[in-house]
Protein backbone atom coordinates (compact mmCIF):
# COMPACT_ATOMS: atom_id res chain seq x y z
CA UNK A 1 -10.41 -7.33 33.25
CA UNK A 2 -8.23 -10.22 31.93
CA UNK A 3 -9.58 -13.71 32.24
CA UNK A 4 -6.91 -16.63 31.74
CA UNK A 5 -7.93 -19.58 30.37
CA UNK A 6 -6.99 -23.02 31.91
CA UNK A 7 -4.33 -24.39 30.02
CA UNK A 8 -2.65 -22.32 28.03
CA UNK A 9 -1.38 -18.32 27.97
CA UNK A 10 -4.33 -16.91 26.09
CA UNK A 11 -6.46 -14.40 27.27
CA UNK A 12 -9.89 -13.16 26.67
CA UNK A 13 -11.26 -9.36 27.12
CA UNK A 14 -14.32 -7.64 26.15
CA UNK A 15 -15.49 -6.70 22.69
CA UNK A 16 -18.55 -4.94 23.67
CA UNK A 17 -20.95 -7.44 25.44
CA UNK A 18 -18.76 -10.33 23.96
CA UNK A 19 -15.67 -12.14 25.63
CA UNK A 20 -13.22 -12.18 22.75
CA UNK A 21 -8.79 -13.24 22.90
CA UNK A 22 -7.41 -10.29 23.85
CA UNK A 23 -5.02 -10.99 20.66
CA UNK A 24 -8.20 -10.44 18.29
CA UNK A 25 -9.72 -7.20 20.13
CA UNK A 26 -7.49 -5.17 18.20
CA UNK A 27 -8.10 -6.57 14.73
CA UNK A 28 -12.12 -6.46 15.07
CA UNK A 29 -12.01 -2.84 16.84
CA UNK A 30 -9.88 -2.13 13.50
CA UNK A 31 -12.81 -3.94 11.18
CA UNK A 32 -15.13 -1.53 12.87
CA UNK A 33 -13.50 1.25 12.21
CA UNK A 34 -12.59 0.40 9.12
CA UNK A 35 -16.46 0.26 8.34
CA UNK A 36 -17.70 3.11 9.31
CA UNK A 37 -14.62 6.20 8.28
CA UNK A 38 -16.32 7.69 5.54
CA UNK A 39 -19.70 8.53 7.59
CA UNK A 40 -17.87 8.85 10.73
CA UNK A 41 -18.07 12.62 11.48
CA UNK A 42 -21.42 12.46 10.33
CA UNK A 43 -22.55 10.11 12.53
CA UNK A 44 -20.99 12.04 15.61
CA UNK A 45 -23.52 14.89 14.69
CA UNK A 46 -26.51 12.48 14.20
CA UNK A 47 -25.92 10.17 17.20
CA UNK A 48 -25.29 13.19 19.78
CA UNK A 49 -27.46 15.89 17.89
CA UNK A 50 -23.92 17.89 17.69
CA UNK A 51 -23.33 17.86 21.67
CA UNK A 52 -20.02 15.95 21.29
CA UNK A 53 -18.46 19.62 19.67
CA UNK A 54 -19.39 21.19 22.65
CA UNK A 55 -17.62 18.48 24.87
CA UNK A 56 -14.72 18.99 22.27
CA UNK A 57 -14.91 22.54 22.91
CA UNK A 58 -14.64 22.47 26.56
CA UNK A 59 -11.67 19.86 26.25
CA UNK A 60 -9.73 22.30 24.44
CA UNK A 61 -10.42 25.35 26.91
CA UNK A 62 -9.53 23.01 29.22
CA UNK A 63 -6.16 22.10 27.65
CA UNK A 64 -5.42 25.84 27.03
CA UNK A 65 -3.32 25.79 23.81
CA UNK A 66 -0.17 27.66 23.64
CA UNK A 67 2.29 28.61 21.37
CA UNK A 68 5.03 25.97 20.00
CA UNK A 69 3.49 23.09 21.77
CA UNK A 70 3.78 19.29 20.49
CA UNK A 71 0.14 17.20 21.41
CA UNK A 72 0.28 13.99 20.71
CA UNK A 73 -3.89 13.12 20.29
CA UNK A 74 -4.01 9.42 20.37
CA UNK A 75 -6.76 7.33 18.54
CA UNK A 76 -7.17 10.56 16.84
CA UNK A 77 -9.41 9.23 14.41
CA UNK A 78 -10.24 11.92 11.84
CA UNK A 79 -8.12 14.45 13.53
CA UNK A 80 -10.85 16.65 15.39
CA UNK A 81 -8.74 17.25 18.44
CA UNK A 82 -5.91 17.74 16.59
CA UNK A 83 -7.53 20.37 14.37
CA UNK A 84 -9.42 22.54 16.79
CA UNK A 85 -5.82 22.34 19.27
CA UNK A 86 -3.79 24.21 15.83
CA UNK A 87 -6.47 26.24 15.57
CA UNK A 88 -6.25 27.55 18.95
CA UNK A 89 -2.17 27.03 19.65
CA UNK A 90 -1.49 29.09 16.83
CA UNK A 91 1.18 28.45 13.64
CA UNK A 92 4.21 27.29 15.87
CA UNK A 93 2.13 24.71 17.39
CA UNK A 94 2.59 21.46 16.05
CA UNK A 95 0.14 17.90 16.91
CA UNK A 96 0.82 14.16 16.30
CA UNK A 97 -2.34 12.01 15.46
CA UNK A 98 -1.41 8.38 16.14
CA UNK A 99 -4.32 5.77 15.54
CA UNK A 100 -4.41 2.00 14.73
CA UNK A 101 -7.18 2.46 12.02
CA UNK A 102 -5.15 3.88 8.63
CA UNK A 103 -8.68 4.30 6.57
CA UNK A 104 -9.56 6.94 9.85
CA UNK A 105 -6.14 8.48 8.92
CA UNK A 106 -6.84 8.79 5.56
CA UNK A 107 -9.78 10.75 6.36
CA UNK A 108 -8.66 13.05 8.90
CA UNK A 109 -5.89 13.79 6.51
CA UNK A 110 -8.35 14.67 3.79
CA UNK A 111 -10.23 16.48 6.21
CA UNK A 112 -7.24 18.82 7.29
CA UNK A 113 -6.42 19.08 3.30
CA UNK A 114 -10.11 20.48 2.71
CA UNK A 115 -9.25 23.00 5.66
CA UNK A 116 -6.12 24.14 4.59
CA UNK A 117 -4.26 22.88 6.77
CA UNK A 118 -0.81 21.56 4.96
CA UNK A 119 1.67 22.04 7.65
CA UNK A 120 2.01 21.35 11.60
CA UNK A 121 0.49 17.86 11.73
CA UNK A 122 1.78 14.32 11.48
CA UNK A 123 -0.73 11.36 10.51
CA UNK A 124 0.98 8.03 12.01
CA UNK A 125 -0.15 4.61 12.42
CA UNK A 126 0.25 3.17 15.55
CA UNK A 127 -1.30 1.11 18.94
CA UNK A 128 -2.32 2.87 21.71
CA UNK A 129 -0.63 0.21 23.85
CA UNK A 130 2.92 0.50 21.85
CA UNK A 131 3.15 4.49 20.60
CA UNK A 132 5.68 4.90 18.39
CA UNK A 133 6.74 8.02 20.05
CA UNK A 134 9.87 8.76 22.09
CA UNK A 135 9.52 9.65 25.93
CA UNK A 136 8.99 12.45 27.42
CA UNK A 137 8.48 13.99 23.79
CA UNK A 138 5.21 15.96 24.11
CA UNK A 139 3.97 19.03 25.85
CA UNK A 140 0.57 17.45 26.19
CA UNK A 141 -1.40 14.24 25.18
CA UNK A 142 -5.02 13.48 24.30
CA UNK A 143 -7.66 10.83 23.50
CA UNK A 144 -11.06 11.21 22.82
CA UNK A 145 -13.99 8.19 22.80
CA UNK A 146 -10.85 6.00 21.78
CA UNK A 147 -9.62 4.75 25.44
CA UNK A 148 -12.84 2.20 25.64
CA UNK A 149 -11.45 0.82 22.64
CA UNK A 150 -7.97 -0.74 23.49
CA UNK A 151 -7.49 -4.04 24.82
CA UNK A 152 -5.27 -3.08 28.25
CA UNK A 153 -6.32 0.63 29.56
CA UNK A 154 -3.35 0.31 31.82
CA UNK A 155 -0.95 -0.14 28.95
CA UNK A 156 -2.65 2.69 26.97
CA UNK A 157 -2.52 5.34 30.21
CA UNK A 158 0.93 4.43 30.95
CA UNK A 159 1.97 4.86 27.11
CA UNK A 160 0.42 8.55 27.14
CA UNK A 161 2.68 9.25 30.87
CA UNK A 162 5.80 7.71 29.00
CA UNK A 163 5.67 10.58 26.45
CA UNK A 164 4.80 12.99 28.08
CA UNK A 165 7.20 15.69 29.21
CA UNK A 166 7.64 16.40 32.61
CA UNK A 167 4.66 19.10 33.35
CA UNK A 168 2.83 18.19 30.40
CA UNK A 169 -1.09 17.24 30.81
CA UNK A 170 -3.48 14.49 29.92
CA UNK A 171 -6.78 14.41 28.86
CA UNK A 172 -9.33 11.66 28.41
CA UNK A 173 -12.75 12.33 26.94
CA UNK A 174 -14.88 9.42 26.95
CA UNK A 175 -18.44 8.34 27.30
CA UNK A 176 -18.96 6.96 30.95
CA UNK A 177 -21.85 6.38 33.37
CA UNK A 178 -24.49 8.92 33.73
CA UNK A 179 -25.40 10.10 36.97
CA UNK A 180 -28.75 11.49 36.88
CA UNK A 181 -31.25 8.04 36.82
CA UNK A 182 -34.17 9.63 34.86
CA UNK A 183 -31.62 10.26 32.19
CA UNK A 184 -29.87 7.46 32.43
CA UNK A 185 -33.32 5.65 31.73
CA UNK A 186 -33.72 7.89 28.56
CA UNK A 187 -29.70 7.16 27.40
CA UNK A 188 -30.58 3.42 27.64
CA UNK A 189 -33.53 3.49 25.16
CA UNK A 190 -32.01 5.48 22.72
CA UNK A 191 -28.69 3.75 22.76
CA UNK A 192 -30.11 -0.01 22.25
CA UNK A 193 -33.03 0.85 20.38
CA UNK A 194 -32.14 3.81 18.20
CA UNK A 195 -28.16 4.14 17.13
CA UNK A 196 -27.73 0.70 16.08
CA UNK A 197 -30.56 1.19 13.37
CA UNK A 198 -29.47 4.97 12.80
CA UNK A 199 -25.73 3.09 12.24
CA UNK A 200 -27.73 1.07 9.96
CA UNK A 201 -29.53 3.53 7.78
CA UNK A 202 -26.25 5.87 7.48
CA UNK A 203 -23.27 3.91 7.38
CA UNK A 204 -25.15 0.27 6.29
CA UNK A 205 -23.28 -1.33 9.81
CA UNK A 206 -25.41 -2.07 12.15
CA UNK A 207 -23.08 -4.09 14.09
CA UNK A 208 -20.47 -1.39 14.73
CA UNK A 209 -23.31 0.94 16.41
CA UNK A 210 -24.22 -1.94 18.45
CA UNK A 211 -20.46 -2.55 19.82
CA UNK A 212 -20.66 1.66 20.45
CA UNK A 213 -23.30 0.88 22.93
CA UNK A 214 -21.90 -2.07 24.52
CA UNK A 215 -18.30 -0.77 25.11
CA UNK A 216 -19.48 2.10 26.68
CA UNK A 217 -21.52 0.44 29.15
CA UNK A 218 -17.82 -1.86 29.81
CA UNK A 219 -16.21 0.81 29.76
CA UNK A 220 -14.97 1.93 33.83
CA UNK A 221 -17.10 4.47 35.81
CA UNK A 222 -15.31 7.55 36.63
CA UNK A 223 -13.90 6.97 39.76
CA UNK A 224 -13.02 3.62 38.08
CA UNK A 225 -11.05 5.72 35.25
CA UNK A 226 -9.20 7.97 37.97
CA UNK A 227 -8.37 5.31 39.74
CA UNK A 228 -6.46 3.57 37.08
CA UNK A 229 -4.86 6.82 36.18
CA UNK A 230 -3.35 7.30 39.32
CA UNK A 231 -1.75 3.90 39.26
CA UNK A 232 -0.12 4.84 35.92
CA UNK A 233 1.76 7.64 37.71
CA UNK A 234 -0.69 10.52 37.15
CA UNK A 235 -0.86 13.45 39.83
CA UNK A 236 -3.72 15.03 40.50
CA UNK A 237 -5.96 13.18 38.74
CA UNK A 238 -9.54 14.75 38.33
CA UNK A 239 -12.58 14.47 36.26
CA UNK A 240 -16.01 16.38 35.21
CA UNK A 241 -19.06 14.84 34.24
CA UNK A 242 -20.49 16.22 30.45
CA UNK A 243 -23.95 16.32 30.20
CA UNK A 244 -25.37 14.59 33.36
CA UNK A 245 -22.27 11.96 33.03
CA UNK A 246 -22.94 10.68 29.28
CA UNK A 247 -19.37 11.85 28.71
CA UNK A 248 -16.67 12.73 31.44
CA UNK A 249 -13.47 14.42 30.90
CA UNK A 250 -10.70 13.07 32.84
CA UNK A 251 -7.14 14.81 33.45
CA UNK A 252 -3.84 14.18 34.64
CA UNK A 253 -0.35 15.54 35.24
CA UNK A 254 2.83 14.13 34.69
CA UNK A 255 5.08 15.97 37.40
């Protein structure tokens, strides 16, 4: 939620647990980022002992691939989404990745290189907030653990309906609030007490670790999330709660 300040148009939003301008979100979310690329993916497997593939996994069965589609995967990061939809579209099948963070870019594009993968996908820097992508110009649209990260949700859910086709799908994976209270207990000691210091041992940023487990807990509930989907002209908006509800997958159509 926007606060304005008395006396003059500037804003402030959340950067983790601090208030921040909502001008400078974007350039600090970018310094994280920007921190931790080259141990990224690695971290993924450390922090959630490999889990997050599975959520991945089901995001993608959930999608159902098919051949000749266009996916736009926004704040695509290293390209994960992007390279397990290909994988499962088949060779006509074509994705977008579109993130604000080029040295994440520059690693998912290695990545695909190493892979093999030469042809089919497009590495493009761009907001969340402003895509640089014409509307209605996708078949479907995704973002993973990215959403928590913009400054304006709103802006960013009604940028991935303004590109979609009509029919096409969206899909948000993102941490959110777990629903079982003896886990949640658990997830709250290891996220304060043991990813910042794993962040610290493997990437040498301890700082951008502890942000991870502040914006998550900002980050809206579920019902929260559907909610604001439905205002950006979503139908039939629905979610599923990942293991116990430390991840959700939220979907959408644009009709």
């Amino acid at each position: 939620m926007l606060q304005h300040m008395t006396g003059a148009e500037t804003s402030e939003t959340d950067f983790g647990f601090r208030r921040v301008a909502a001008a400078d979100k974007a350039r600090l979310v970018r310094r994280v980022f920007d921190a931790v690329a080259a141990r990224y993916d690695l971290m993924n497997d450390l922090m959630s002992g490999g889990v997050h593939r599975l959520w991945k996994s089901y995001l993608i069965e959930r999608l159902n691939p098919r051949p000749g589609q266009l996916l736009a995967d926004v704040a695509g990061g290293t390209g994960d989404i992007a390279l397990r939809f290909l994988g499962r579209a088949g060779p006509q099948a074509r994705a977008i990745v579109c993130d604000i963070n080029q040295a994440m870019l520059e690693r998912g594009r290695d990545r695909a290189i190493d892979a093999g993968r030469l042809a089919g996908i497009d590495w493009i820097a761009g907001d969340a907030e402003r895509l640089p992508l014409a509307g209605m110009s996708v078949d479907c649209c995704t973002i993973a653990f990215g959403l928590r990260n913009v400054t304006r949700i709103e802006a960013a859910l009604g940028e991935a309906r303004r590109i979609l086709k009509p029919g096409g799908r969206f899909f948000c994976l993102e941490f959110s609030r777990v629903a079982l209270p003896p886990l949640a207990r658990a997830y709250d000691l290891y996220s304060f007490a043991v990813l910042p210091r794993l962040g610290q041992i493997v990437t040498g940023d301890r700082d951008a670790y502890q942000y991870l487990v502040e914006s998550i807990r900002r980050f809206p509930a579920q019902d929260e999330l559907a909610r604001l989907m439905a205002e950006a002209g979503f139908e039939r908006v629905a979610w599923r709660n990942l293991t116990g509800g430390i991840a959700a997958l939220h979907s959408g159509w644009r009709l």
